[in-house]
N, C-alpha and C. Protein backbone atom coordinates (compact mmCIF):
# COMPACT_ATOMS: atom_id res chain seq x y z
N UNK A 1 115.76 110.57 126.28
CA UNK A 1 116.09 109.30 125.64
C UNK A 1 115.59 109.33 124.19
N UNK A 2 116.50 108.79 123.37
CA UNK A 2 116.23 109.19 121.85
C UNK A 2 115.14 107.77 121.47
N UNK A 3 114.24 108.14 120.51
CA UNK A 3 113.36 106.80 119.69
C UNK A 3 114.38 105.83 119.41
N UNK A 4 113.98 104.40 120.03
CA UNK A 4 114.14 103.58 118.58
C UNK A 4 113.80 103.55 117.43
N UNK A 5 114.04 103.88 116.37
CA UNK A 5 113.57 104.28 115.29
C UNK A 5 113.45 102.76 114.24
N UNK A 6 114.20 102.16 114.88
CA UNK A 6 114.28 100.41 113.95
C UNK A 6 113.18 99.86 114.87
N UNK A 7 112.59 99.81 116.19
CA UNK A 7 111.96 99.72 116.76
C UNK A 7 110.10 100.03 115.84
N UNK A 8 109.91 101.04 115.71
CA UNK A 8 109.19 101.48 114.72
C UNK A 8 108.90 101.44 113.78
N UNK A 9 110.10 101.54 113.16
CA UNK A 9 110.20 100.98 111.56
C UNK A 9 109.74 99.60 111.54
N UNK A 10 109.79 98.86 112.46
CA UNK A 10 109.86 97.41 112.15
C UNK A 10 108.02 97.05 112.26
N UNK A 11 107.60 97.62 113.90
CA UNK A 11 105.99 98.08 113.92
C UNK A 11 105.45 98.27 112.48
N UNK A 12 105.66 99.11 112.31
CA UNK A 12 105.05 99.85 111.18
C UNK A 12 105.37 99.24 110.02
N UNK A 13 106.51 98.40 109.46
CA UNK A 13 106.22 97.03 108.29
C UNK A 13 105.57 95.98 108.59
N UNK A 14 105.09 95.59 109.58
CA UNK A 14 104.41 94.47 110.36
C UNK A 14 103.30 94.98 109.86
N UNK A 15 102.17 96.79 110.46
CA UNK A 15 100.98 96.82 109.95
C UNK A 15 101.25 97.14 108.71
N UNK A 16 101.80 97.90 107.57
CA UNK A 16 101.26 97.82 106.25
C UNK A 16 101.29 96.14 105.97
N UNK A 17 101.99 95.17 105.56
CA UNK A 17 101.87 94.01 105.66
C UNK A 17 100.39 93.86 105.95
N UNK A 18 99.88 93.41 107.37
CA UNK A 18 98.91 92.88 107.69
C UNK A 18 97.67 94.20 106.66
N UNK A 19 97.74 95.44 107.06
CA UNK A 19 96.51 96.23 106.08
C UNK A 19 96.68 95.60 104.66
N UNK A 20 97.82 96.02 103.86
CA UNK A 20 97.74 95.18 102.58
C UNK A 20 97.27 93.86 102.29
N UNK A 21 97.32 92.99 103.31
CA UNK A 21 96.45 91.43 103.43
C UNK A 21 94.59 91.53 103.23
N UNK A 22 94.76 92.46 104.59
CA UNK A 22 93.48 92.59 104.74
C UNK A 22 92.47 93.40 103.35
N UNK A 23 93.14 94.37 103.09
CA UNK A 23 92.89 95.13 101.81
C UNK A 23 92.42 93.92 100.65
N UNK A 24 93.69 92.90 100.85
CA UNK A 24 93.82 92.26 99.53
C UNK A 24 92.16 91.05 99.43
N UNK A 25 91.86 90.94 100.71
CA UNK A 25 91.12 90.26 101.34
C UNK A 25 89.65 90.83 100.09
N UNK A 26 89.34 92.36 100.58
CA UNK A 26 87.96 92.90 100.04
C UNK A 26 88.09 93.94 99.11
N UNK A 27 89.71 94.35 98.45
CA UNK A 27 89.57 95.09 97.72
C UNK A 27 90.99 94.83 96.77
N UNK A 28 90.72 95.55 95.85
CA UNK A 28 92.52 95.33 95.01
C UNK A 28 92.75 96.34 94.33
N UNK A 29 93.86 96.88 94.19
CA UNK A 29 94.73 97.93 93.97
C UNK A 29 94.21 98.38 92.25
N UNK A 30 93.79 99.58 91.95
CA UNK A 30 93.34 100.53 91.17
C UNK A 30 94.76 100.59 89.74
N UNK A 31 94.40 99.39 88.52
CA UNK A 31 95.52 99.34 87.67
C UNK A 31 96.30 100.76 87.45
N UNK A 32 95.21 101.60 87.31
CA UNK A 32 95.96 102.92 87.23
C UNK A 32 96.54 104.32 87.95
N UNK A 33 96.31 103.63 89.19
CA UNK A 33 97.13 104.22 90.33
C UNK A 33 97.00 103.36 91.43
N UNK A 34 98.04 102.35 91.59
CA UNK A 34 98.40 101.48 92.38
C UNK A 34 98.42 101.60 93.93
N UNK A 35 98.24 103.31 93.94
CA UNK A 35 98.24 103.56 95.25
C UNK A 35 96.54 103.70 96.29
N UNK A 36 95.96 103.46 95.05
CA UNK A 36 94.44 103.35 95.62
C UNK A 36 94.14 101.52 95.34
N UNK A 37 93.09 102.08 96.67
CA UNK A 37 92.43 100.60 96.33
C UNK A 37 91.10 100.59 96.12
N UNK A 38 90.16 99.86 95.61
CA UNK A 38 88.68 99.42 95.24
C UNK A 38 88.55 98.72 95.74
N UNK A 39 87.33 98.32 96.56
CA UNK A 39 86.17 97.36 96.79
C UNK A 39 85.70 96.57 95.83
N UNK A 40 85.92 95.22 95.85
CA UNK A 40 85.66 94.16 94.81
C UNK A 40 84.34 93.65 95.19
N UNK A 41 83.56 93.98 94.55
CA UNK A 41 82.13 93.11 94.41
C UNK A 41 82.32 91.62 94.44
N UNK A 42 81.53 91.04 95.15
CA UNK A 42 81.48 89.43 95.38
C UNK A 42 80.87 89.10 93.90
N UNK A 43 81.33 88.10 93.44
CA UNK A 43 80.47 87.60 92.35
C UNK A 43 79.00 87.23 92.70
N UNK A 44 78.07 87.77 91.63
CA UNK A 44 76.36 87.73 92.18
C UNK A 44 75.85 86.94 90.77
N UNK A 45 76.03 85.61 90.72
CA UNK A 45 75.17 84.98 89.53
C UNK A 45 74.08 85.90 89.18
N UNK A 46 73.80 86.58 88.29
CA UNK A 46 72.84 87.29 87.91
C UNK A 46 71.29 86.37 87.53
N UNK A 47 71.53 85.08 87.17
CA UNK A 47 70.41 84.30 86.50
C UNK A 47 69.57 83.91 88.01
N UNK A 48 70.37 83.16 89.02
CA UNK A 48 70.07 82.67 90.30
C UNK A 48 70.15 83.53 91.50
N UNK A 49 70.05 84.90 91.18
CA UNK A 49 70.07 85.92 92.32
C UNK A 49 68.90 86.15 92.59
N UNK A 50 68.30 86.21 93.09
CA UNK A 50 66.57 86.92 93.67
C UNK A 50 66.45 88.59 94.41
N UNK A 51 65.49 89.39 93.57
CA UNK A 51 66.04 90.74 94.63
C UNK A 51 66.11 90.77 95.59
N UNK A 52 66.02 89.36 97.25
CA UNK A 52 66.31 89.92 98.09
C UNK A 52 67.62 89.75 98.15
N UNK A 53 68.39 88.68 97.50
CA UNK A 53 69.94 87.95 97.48
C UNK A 53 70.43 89.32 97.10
N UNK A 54 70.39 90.25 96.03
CA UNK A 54 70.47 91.21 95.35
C UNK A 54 70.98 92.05 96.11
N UNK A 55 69.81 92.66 97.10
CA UNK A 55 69.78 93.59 98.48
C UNK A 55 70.85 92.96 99.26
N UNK A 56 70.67 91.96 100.12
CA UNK A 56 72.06 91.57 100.67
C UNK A 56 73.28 91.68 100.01
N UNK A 57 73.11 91.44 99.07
CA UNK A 57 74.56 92.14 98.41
C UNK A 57 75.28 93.10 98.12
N UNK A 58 74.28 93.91 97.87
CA UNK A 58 74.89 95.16 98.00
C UNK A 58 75.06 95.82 99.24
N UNK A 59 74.13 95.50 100.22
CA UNK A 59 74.30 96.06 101.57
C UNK A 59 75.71 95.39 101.85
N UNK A 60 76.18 93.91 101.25
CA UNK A 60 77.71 93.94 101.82
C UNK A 60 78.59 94.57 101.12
N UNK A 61 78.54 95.19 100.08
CA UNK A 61 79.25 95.94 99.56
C UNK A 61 79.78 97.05 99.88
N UNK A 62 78.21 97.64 100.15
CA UNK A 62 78.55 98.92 101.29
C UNK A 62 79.64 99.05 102.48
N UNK A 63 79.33 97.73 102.83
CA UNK A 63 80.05 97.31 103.82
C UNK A 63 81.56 97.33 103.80
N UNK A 64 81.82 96.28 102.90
CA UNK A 64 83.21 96.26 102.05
C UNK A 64 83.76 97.79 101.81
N UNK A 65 82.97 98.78 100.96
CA UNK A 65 83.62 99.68 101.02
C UNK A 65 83.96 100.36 101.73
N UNK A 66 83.07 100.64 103.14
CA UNK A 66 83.31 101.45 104.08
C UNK A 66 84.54 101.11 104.69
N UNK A 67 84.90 99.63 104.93
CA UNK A 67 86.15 98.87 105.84
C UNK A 67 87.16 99.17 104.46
N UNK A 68 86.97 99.06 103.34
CA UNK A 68 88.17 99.24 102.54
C UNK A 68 88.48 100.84 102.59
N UNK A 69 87.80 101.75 102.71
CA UNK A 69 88.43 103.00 102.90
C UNK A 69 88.91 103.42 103.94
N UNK A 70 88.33 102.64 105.26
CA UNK A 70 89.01 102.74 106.40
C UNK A 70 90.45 102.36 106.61
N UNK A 71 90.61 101.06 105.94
CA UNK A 71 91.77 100.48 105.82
C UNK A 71 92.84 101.03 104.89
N UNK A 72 92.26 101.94 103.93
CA UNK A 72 93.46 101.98 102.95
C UNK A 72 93.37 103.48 103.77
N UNK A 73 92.84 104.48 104.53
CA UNK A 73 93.39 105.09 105.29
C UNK A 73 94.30 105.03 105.84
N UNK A 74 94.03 104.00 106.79
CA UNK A 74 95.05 103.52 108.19
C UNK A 74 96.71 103.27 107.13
N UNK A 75 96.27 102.43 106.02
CA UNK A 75 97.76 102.29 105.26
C UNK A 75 98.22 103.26 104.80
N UNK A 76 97.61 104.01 104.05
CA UNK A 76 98.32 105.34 103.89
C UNK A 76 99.28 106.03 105.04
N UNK A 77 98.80 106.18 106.38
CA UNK A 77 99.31 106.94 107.11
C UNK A 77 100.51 106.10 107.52
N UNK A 78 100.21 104.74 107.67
CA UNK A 78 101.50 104.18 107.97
C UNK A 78 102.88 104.19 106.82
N UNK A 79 102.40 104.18 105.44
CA UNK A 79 103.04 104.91 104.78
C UNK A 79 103.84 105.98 105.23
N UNK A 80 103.43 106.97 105.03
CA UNK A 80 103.58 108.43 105.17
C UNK A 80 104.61 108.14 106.62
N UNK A 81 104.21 107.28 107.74
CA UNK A 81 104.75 107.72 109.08
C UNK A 81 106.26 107.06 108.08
N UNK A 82 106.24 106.10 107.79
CA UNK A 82 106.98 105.40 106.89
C UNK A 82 108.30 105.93 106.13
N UNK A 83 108.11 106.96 105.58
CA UNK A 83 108.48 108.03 104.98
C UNK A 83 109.21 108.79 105.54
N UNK A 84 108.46 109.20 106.79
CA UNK A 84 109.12 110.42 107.92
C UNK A 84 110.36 109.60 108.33
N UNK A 85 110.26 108.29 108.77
CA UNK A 85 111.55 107.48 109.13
C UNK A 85 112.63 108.01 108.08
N UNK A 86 112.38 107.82 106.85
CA UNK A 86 113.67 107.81 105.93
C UNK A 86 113.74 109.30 105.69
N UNK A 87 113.41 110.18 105.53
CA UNK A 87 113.53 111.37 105.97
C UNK A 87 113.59 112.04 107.39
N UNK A 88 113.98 111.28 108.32
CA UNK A 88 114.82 111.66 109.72
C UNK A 88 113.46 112.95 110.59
N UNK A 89 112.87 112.59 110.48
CA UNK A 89 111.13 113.57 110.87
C UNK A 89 110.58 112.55 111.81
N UNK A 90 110.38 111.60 111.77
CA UNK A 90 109.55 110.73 112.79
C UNK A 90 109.96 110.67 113.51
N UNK A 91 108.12 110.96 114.81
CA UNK A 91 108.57 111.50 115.84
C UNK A 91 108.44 112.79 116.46
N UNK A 92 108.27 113.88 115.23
CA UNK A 92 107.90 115.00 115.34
C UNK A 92 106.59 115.50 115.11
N UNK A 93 106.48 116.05 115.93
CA UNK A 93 104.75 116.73 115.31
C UNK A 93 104.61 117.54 114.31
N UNK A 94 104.11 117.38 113.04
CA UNK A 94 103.78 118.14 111.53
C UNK A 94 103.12 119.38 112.01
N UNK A 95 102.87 119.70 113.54
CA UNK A 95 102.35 120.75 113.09
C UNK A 95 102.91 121.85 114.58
N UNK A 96 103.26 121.13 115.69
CA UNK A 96 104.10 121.80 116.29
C UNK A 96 105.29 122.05 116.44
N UNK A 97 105.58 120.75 115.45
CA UNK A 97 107.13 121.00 115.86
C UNK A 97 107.67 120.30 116.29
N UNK A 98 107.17 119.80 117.59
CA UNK A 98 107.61 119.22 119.44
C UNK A 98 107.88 117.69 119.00
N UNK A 99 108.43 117.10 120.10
CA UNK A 99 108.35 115.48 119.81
C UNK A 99 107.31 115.36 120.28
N UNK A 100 106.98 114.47 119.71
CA UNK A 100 105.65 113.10 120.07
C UNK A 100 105.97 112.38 120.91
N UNK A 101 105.38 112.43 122.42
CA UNK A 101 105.50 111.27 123.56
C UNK A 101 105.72 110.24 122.55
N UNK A 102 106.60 109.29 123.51
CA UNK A 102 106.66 108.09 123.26
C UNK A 102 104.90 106.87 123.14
N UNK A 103 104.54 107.27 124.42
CA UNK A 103 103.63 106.55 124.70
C UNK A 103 102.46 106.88 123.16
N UNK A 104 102.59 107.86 122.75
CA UNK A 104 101.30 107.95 121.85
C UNK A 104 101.85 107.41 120.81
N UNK A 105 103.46 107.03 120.28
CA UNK A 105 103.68 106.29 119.63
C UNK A 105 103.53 104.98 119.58
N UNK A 106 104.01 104.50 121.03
CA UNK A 106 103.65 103.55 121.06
C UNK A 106 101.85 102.50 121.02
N UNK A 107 100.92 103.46 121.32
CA UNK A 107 99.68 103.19 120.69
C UNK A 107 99.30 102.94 119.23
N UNK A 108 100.35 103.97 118.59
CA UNK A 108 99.85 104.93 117.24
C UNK A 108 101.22 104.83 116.30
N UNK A 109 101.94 104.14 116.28
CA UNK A 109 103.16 103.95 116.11
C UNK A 109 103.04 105.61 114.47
N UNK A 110 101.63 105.33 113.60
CA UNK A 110 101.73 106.20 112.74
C UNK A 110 100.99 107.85 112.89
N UNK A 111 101.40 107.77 114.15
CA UNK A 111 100.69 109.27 114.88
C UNK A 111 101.75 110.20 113.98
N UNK A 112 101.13 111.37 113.40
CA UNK A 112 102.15 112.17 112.99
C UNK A 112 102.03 113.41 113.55
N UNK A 113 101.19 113.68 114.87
CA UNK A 113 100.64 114.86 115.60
C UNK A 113 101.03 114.88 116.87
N UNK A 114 100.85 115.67 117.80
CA UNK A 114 100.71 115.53 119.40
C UNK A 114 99.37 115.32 119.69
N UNK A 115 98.58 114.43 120.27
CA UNK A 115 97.01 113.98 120.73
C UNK A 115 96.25 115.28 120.69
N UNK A 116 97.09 116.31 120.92
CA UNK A 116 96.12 117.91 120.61
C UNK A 116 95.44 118.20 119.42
N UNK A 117 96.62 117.46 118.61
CA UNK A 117 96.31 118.17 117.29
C UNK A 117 95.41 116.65 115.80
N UNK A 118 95.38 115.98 116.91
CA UNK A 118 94.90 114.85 116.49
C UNK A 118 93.19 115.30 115.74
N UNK A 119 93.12 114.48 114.50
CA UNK A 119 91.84 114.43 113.73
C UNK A 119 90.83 113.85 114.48
């Protein structure tokens, strides 16, 4: 039985959508390559901050960045699976060859491997 492939396609504009929200949420797109994103520092009154306010802040920063690189991961790949649609590839494994069960699509809609060959 062949993919729905509009099936997918449609998945997969639903999450970039929601990642780009979320992104937009703790980070914003890099003027000079639009395809990255940064972690936006919370505004920290510098006059009324105290070093422990200071410390909490940056520890959420950390924070922020770690979930913003996670996230602009996850978008990237949905990208990319993105891509394979309009180039007639999705679906296939990048590195065997083989199709990709359904089912791991359907988990992973931007799986571009067989679970073997998974990162």
């Amino acid at each position: 039985m062949a993919l729905d492939i509009n099936f997918y396609k449609q998945k997969l504009l639903e999450e970039r959508a929601t990642l780009e929200k979320e992104l937009g949420h703790i980070a914003e797109q890099n003027p000079d390559n639009p395809a990255d994103w940064e972690p936006k520092p919370e505004d920290i009154p510098q006059t009324t901050a105290d070093a422990g306010e200071m410390a909490d802040r940056l520890g959420e920063f950390g924070e922020r960045q770690s979930a913003e690189i996670n996230l602009e991961v996850r978008l990237n790949n949905v990208k990319h699976a993105l891509e394979r649609i309009e180039e007639g590839t999705y679906g296939i494994c990048e590195v065997s060859k083989k199709p990709i069960p359904e089912e791991r699509l359907q988990a992973n809609p931007a799986a571009t491997t067989l679970a073997e060959y998974a990162e």
